[in-house]
PDB file of N, CA and C in Angstrom:
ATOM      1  N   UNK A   1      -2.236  14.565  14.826  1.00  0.00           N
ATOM      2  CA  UNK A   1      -1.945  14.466  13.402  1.00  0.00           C
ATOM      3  C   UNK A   1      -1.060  13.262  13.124  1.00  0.00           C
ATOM      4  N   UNK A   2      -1.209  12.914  12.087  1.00  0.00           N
ATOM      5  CA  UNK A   2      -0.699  11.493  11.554  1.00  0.00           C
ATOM      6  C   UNK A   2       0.037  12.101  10.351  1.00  0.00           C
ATOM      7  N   UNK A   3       1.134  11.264  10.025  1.00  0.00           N
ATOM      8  CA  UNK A   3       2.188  11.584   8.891  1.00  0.00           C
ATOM      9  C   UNK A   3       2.705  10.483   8.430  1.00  0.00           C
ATOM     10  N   UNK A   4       2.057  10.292   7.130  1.00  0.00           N
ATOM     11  CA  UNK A   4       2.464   8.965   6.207  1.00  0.00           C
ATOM     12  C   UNK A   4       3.207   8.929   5.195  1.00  0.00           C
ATOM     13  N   UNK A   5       4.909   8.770   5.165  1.00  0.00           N
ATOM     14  CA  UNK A   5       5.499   8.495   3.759  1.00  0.00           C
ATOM     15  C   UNK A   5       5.671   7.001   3.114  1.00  0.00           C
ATOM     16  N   UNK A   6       5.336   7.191   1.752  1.00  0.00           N
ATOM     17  CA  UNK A   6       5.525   6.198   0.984  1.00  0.00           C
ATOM     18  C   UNK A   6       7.006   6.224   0.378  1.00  0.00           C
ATOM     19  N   UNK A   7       7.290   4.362  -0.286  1.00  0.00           N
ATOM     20  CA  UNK A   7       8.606   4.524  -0.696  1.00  0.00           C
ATOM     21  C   UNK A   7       8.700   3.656  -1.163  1.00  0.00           C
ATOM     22  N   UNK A   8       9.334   2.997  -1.976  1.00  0.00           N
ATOM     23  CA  UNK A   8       9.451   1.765  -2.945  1.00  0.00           C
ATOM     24  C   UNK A   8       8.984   1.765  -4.529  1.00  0.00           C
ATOM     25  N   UNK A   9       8.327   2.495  -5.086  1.00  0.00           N
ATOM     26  CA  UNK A   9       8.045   2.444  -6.365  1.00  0.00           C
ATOM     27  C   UNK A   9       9.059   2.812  -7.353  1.00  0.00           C
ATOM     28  N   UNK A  10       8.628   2.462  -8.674  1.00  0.00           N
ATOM     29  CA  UNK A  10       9.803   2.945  -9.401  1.00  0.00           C
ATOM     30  C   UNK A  10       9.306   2.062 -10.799  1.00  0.00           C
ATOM     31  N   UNK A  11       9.726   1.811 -11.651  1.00  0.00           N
ATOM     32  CA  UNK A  11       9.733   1.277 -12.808  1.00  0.00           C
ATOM     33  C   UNK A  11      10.170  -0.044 -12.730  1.00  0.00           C
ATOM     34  N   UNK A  12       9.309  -1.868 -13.164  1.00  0.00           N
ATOM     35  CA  UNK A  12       9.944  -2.521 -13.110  1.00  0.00           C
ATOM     36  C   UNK A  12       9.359  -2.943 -14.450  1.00  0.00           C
ATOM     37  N   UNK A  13       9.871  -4.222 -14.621  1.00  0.00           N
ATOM     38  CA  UNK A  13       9.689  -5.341 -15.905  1.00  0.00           C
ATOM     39  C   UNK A  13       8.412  -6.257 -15.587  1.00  0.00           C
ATOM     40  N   UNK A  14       7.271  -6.399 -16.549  1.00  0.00           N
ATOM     41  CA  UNK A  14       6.548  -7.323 -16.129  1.00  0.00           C
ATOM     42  C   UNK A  14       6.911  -8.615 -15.220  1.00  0.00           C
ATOM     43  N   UNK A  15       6.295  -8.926 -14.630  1.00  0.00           N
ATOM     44  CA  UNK A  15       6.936 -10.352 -13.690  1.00  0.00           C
ATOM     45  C   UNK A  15       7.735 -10.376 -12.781  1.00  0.00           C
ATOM     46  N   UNK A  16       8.218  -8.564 -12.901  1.00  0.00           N
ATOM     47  CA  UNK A  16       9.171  -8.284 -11.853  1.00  0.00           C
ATOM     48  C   UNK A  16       7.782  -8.214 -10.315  1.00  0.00           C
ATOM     49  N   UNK A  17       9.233  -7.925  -9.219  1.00  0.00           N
ATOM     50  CA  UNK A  17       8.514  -7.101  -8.211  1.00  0.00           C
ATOM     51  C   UNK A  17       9.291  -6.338  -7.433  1.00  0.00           C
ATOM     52  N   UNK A  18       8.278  -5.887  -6.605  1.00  0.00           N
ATOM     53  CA  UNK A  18       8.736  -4.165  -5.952  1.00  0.00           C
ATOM     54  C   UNK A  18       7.969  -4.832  -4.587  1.00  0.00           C
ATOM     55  N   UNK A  19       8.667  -3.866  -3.544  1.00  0.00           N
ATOM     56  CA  UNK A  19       8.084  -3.911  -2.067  1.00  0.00           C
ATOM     57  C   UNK A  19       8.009  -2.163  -1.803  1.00  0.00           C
ATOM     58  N   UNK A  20       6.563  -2.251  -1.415  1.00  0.00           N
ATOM     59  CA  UNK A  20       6.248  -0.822  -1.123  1.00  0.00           C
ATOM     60  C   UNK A  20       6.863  -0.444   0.580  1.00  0.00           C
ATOM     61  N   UNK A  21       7.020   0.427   1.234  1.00  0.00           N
ATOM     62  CA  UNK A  21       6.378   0.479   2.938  1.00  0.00           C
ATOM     63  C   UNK A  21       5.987   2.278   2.553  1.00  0.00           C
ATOM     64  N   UNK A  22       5.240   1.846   4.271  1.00  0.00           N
ATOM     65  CA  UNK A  22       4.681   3.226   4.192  1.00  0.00           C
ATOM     66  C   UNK A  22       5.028   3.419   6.155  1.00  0.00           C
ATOM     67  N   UNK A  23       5.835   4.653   6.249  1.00  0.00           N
ATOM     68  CA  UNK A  23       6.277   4.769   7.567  1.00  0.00           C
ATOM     69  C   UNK A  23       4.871   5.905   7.979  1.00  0.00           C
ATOM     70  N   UNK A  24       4.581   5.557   9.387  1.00  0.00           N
ATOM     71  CA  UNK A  24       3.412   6.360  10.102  1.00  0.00           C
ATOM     72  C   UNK A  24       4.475   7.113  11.296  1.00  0.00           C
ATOM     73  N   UNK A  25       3.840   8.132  11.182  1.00  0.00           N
ATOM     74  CA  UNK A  25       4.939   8.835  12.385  1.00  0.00           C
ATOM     75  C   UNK A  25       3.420   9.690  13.199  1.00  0.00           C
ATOM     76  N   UNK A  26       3.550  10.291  13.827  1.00  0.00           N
ATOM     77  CA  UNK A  26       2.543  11.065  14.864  1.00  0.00           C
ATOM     78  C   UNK A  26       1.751  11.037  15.539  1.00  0.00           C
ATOM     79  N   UNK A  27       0.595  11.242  16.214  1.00  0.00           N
ATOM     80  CA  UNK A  27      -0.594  10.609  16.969  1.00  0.00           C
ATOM     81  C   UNK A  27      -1.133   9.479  16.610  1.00  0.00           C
ATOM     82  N   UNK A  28      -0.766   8.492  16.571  1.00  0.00           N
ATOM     83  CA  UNK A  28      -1.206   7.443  15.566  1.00  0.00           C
ATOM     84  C   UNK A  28      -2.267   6.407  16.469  1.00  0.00           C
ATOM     85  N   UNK A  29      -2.184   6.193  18.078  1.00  0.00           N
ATOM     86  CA  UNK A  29      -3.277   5.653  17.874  1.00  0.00           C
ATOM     87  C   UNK A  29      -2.436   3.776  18.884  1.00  0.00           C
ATOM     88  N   UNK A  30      -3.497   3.265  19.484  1.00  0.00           N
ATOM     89  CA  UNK A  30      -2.670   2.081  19.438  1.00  0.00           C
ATOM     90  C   UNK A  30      -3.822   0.697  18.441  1.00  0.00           C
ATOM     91  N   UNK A  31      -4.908   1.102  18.318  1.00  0.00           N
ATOM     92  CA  UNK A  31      -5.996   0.443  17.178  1.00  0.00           C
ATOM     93  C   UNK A  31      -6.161   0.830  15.946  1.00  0.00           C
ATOM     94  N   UNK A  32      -5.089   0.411  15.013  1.00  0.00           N
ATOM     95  CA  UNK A  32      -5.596   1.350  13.546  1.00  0.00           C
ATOM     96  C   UNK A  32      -5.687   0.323  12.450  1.00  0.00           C
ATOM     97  N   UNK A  33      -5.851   0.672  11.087  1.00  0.00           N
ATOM     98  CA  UNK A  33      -6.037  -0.420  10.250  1.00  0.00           C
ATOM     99  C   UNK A  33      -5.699   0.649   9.148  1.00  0.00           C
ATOM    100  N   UNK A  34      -4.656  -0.234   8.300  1.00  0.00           N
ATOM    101  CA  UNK A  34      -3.524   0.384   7.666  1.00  0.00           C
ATOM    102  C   UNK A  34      -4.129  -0.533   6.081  1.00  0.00           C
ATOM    103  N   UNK A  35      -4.180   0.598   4.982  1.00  0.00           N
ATOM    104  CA  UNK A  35      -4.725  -0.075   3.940  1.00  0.00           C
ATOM    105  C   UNK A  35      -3.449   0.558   2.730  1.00  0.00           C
ATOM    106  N   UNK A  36      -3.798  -0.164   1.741  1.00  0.00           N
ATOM    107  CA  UNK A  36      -3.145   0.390   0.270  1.00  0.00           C
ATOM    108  C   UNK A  36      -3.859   0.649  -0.968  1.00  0.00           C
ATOM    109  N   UNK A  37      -4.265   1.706  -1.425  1.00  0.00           N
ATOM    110  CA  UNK A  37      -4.849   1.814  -2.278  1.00  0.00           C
ATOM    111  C   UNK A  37      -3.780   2.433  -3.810  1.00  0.00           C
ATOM    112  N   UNK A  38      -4.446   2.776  -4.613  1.00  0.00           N
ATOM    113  CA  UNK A  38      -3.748   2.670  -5.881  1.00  0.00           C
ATOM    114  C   UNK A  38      -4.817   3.301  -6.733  1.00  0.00           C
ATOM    115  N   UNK A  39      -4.584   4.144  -7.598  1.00  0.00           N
ATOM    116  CA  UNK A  39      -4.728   4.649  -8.446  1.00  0.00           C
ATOM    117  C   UNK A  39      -4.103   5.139 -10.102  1.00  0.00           C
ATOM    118  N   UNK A  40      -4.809   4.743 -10.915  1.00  0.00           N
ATOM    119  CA  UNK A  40      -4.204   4.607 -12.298  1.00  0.00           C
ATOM    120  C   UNK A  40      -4.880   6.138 -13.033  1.00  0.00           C
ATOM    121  N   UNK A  41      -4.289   6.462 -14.107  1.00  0.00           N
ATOM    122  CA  UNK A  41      -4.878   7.844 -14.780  1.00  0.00           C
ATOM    123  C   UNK A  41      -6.027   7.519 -15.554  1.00  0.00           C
ATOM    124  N   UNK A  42      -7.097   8.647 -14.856  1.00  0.00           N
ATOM    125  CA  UNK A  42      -8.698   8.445 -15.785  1.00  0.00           C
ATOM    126  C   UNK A  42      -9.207   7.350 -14.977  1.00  0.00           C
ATOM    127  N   UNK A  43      -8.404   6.294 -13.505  1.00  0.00           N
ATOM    128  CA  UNK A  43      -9.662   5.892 -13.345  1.00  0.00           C
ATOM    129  C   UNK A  43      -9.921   5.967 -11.593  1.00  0.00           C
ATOM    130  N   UNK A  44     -10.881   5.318 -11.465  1.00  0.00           N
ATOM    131  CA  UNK A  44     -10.521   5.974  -9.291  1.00  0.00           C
ATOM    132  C   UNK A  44      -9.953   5.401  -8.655  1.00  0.00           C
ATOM    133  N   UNK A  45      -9.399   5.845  -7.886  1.00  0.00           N
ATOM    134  CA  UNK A  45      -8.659   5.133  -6.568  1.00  0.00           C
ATOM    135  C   UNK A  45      -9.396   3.643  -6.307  1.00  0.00           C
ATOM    136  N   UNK A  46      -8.296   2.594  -6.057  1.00  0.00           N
ATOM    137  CA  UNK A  46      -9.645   1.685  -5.755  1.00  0.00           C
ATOM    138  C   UNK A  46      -8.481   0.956  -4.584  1.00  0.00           C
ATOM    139  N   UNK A  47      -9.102   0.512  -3.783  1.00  0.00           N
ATOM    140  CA  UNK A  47      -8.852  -0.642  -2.322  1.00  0.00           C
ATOM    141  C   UNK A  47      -7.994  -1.607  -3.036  1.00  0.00           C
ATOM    142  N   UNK A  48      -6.438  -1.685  -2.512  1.00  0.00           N
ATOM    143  CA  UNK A  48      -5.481  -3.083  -2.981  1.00  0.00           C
ATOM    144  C   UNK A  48      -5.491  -3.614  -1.712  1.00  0.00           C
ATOM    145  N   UNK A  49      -5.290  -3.234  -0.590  1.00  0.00           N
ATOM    146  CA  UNK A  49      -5.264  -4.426   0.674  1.00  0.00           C
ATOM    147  C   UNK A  49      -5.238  -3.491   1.970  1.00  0.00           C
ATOM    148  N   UNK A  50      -5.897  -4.512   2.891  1.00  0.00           N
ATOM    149  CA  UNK A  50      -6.235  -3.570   4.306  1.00  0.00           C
ATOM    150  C   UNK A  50      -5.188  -4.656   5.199  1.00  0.00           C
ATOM    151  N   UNK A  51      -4.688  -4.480   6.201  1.00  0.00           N
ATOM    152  CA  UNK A  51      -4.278  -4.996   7.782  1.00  0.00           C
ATOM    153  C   UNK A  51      -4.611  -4.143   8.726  1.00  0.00           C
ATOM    154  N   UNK A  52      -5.503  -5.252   9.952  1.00  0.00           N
ATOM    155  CA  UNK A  52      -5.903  -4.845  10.880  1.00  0.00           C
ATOM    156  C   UNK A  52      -4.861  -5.155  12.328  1.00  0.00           C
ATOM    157  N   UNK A  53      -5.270  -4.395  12.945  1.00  0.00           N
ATOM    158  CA  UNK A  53      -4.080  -4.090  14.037  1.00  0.00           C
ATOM    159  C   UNK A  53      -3.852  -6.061  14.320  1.00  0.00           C
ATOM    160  N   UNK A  54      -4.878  -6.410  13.917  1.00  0.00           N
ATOM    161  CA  UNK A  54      -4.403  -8.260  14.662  1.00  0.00           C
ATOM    162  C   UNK A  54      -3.705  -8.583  13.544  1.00  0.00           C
ATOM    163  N   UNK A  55      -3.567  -8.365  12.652  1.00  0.00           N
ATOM    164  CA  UNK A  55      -2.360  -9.042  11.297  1.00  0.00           C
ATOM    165  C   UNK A  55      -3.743  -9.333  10.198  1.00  0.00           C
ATOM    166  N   UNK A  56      -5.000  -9.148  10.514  1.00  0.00           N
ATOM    167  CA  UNK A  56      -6.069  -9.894   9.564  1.00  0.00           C
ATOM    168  C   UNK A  56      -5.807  -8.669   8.159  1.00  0.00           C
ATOM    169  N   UNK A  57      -5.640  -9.510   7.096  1.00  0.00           N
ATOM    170  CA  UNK A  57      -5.618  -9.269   5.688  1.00  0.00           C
ATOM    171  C   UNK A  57      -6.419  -9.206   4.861  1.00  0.00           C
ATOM    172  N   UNK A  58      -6.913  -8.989   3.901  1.00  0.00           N
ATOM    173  CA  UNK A  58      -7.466  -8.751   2.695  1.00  0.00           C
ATOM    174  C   UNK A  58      -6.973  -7.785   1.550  1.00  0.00           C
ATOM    175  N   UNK A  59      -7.733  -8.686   0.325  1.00  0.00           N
ATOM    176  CA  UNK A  59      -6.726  -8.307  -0.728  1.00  0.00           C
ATOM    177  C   UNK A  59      -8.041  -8.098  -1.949  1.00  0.00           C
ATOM    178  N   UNK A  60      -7.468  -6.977  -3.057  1.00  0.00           N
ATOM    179  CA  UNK A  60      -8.645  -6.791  -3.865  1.00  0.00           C
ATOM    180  C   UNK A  60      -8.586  -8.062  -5.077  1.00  0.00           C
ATOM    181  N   UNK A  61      -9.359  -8.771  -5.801  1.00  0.00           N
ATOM    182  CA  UNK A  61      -9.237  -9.948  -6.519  1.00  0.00           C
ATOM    183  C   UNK A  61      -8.143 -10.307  -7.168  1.00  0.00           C
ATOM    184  N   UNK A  62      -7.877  -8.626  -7.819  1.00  0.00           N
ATOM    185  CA  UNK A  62      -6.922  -8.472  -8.989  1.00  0.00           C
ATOM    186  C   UNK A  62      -5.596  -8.617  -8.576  1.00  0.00           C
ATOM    187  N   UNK A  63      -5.518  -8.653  -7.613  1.00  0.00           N
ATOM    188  CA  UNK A  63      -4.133  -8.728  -6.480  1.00  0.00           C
ATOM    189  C   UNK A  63      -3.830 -10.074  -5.756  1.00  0.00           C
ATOM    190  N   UNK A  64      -5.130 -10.503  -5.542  1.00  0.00           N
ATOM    191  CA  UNK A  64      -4.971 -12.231  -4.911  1.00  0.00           C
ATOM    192  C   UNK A  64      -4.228 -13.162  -5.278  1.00  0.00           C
ATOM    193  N   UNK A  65      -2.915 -13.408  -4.363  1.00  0.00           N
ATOM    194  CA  UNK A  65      -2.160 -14.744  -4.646  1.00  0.00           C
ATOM    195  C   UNK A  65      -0.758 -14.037  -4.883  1.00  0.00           C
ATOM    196  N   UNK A  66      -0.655 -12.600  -5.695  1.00  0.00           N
ATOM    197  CA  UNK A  66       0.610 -12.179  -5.990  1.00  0.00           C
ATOM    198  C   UNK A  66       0.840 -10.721  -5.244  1.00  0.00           C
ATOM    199  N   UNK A  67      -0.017  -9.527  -4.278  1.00  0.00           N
ATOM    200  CA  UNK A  67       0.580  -9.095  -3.508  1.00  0.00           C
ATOM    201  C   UNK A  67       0.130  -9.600  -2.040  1.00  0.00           C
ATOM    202  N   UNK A  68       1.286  -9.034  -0.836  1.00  0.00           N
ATOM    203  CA  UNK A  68       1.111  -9.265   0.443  1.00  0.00           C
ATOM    204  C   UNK A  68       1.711  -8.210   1.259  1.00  0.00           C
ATOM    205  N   UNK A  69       0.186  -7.713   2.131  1.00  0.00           N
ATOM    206  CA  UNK A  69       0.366  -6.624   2.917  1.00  0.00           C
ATOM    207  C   UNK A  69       1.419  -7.131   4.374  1.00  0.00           C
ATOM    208  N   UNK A  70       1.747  -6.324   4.719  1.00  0.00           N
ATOM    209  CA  UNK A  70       2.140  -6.819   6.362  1.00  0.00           C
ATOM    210  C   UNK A  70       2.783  -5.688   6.729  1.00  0.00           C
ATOM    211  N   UNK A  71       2.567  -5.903   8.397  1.00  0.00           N
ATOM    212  CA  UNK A  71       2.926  -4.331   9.199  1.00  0.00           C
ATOM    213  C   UNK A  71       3.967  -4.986  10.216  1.00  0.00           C
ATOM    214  N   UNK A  72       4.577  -3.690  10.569  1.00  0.00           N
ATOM    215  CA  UNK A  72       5.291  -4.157  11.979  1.00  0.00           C
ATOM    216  C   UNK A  72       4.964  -2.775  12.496  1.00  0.00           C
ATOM    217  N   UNK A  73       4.145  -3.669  13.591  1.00  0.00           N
ATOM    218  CA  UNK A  73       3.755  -2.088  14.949  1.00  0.00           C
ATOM    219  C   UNK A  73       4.944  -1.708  15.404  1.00  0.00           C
ATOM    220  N   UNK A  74       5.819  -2.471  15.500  1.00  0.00           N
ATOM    221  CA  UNK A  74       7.030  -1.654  16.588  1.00  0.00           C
ATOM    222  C   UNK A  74       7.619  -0.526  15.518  1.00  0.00           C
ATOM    223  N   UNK A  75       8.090  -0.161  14.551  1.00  0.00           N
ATOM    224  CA  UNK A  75       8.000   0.592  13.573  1.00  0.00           C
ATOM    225  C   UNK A  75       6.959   1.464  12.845  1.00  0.00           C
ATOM    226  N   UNK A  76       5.780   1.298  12.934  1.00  0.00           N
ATOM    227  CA  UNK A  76       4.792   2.132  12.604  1.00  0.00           C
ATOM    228  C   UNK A  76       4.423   1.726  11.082  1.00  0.00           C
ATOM    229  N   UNK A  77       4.940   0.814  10.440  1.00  0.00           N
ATOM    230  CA  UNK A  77       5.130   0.526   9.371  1.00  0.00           C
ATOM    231  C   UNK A  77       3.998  -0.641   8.288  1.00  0.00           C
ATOM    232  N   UNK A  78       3.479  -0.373   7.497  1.00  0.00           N
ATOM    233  CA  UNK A  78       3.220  -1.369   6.745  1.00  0.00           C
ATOM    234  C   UNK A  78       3.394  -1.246   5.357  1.00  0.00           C
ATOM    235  N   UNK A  79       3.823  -2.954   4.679  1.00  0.00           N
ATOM    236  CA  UNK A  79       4.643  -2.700   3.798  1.00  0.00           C
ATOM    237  C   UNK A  79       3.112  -3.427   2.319  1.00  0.00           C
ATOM    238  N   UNK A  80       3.931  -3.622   1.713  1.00  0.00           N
ATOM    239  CA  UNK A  80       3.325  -4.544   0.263  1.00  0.00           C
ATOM    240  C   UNK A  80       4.402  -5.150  -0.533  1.00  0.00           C
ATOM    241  N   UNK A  81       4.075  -6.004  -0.471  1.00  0.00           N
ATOM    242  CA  UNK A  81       5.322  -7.086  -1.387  1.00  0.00           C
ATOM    243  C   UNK A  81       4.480  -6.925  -2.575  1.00  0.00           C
ATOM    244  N   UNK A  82       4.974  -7.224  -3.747  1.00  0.00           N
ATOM    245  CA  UNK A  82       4.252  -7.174  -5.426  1.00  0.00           C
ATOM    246  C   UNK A  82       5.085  -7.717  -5.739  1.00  0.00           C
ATOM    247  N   UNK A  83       4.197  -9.265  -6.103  1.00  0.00           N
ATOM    248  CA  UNK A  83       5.014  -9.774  -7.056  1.00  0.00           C
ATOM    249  C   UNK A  83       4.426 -10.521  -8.589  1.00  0.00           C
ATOM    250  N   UNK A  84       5.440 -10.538  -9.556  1.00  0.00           N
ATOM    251  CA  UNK A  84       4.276 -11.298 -10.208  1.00  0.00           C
ATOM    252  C   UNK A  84       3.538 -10.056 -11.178  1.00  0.00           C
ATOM    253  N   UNK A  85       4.140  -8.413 -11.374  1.00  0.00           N
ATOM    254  CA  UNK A  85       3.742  -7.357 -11.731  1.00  0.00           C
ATOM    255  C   UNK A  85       3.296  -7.498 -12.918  1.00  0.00           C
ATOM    256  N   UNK A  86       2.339  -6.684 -13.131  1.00  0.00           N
ATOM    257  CA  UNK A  86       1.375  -6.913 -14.427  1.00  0.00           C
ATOM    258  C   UNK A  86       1.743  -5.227 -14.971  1.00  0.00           C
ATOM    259  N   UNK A  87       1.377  -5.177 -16.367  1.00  0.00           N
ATOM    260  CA  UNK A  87       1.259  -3.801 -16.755  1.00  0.00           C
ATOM    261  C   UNK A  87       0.084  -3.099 -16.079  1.00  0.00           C
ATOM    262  N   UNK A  88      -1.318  -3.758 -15.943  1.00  0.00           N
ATOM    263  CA  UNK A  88      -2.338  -3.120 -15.488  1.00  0.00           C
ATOM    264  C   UNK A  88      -2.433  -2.661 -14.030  1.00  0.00           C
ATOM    265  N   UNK A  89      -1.138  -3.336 -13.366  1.00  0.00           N
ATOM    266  CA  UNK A  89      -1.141  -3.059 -11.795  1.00  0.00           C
ATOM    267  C   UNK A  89       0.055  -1.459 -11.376  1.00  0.00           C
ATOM    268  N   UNK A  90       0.015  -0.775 -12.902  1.00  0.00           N
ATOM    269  CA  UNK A  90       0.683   0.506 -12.688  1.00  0.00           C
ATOM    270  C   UNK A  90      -0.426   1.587 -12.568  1.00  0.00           C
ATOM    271  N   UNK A  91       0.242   2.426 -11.373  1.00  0.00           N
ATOM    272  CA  UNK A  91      -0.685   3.169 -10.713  1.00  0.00           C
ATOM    273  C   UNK A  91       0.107   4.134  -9.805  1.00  0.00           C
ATOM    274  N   UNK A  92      -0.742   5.148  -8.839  1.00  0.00           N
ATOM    275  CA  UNK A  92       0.145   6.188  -8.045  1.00  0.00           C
ATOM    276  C   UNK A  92      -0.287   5.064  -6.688  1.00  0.00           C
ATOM    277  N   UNK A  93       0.485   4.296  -5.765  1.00  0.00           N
ATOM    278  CA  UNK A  93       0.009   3.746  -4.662  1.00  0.00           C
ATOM    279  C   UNK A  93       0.015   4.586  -3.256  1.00  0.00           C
ATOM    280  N   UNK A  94      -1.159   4.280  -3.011  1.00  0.00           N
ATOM    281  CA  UNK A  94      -1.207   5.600  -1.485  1.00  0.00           C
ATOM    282  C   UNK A  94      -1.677   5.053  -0.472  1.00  0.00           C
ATOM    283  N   UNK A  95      -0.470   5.085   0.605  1.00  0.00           N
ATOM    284  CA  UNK A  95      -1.147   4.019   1.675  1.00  0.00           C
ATOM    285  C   UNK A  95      -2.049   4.979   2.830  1.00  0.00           C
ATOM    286  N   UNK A  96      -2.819   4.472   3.034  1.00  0.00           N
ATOM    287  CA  UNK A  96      -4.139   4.995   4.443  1.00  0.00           C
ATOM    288  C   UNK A  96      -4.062   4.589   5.814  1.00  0.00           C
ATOM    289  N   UNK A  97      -4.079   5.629   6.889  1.00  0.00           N
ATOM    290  CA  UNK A  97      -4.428   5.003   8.463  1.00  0.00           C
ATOM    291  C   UNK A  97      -5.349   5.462   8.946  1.00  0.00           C
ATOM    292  N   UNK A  98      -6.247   4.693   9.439  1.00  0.00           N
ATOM    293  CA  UNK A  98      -7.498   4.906   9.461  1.00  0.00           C
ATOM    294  C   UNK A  98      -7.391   4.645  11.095  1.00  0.00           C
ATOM    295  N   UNK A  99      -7.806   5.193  12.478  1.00  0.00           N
ATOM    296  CA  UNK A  99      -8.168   5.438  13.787  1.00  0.00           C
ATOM    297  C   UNK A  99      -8.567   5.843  14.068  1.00  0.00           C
ATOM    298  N   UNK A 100     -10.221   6.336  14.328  1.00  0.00           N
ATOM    299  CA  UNK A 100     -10.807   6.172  12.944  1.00  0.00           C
ATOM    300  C   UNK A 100     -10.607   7.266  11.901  1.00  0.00           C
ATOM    301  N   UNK A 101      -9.368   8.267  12.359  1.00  0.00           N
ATOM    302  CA  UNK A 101      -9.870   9.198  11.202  1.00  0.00           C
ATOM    303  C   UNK A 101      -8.774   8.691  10.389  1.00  0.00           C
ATOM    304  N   UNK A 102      -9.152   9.359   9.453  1.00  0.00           N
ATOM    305  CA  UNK A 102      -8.507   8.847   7.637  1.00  0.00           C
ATOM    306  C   UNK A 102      -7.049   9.234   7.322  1.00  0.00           C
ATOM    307  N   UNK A 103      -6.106   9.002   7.416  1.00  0.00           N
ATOM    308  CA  UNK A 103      -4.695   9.735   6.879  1.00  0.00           C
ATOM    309  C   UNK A 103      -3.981   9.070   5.828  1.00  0.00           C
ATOM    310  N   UNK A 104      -3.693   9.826   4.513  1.00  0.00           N
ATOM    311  CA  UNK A 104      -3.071   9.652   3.696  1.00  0.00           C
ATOM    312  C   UNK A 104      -1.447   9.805   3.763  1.00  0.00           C
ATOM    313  N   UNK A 105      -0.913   8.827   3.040  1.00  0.00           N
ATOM    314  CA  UNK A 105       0.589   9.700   2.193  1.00  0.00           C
ATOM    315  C   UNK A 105       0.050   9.836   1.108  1.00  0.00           C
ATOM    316  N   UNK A 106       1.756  10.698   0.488  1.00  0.00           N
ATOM    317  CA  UNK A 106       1.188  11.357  -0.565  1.00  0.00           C
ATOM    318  C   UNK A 106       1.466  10.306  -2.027  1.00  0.00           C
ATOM    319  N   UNK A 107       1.741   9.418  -1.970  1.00  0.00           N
ATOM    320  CA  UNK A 107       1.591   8.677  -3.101  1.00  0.00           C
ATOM    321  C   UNK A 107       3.283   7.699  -3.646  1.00  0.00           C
ATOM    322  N   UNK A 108       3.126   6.822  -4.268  1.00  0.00           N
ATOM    323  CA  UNK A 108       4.756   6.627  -4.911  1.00  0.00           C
ATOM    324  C   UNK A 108       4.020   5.898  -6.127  1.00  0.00           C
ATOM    325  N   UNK A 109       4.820   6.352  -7.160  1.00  0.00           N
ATOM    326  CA  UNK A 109       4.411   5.761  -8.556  1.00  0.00           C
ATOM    327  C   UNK A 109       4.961   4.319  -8.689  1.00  0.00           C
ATOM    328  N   UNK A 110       4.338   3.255  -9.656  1.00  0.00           N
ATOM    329  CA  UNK A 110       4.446   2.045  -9.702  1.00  0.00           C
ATOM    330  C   UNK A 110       4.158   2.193 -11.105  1.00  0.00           C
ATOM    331  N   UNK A 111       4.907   1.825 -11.958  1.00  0.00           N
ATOM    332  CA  UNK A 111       5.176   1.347 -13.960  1.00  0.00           C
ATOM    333  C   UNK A 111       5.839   0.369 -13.859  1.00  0.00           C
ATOM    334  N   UNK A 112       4.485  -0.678 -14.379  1.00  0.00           N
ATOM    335  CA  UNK A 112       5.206  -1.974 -14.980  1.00  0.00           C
ATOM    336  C   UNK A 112       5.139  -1.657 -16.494  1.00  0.00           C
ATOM    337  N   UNK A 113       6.373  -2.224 -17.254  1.00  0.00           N
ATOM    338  CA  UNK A 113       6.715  -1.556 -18.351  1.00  0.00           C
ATOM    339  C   UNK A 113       7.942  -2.487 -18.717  1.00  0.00           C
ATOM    340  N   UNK A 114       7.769  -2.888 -20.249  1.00  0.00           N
ATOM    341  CA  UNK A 114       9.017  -3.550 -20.687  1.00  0.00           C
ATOM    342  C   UNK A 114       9.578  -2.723 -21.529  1.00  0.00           C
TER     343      UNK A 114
END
């Protein structure tokens, strides 16, 4: 079993930013690929950024240029920098570890809001 908490959200100011992490604790695996997804009310969960155990990145369009994923294996950890916050980039963010099976946390809220 795998155990994922999230932490960093909270309310900022457009243009502000926030740094998410998400700590992995339990059978975790030494090949995994650690993603961030996000979800807003009324619409679906959708893919903000994956890292693969080699550091390789990807990012969803709407995110390109202003967030950045990154992990540190010795910690179990991967984080998200946000910067550059938009109103439309408020959402519940829930990070995933995937080896291959699927593990969630349970979410941290993100309101951009003036």
């Amino acid at each position: 079993q795998v155990q994922l908490v999230e932490s960093g959200g909270g309310l900022v100011q457009p243009g502000g930013s926030l740094r998410l992490s998400c700590a992995a604790s339990g059978t975790i695996g030494i090949i995994y690929v650690m993603d961030w997804y996000r979800q807003a009310p009324g619409k679906q969960r959708e893919l903000v950024a994956t890292i693969n155990n080699g550091g390789s990145t990807s990012y969803a369009d709407s995110v390109k240029g202003r967030f950045t994923i990154s992990r540190d294996n010795a910690k179990n950890t991967v984080y998200l920098q946000m910067n550059s916050l938009k109103p439309e980039d408020s959402a519940v963010y829930f990070c995933s570890l995937s080896n291959p099976y699927v593990y969630w946390g349970q979410g941290t809220q993100v309101i951009v809001s003036s």
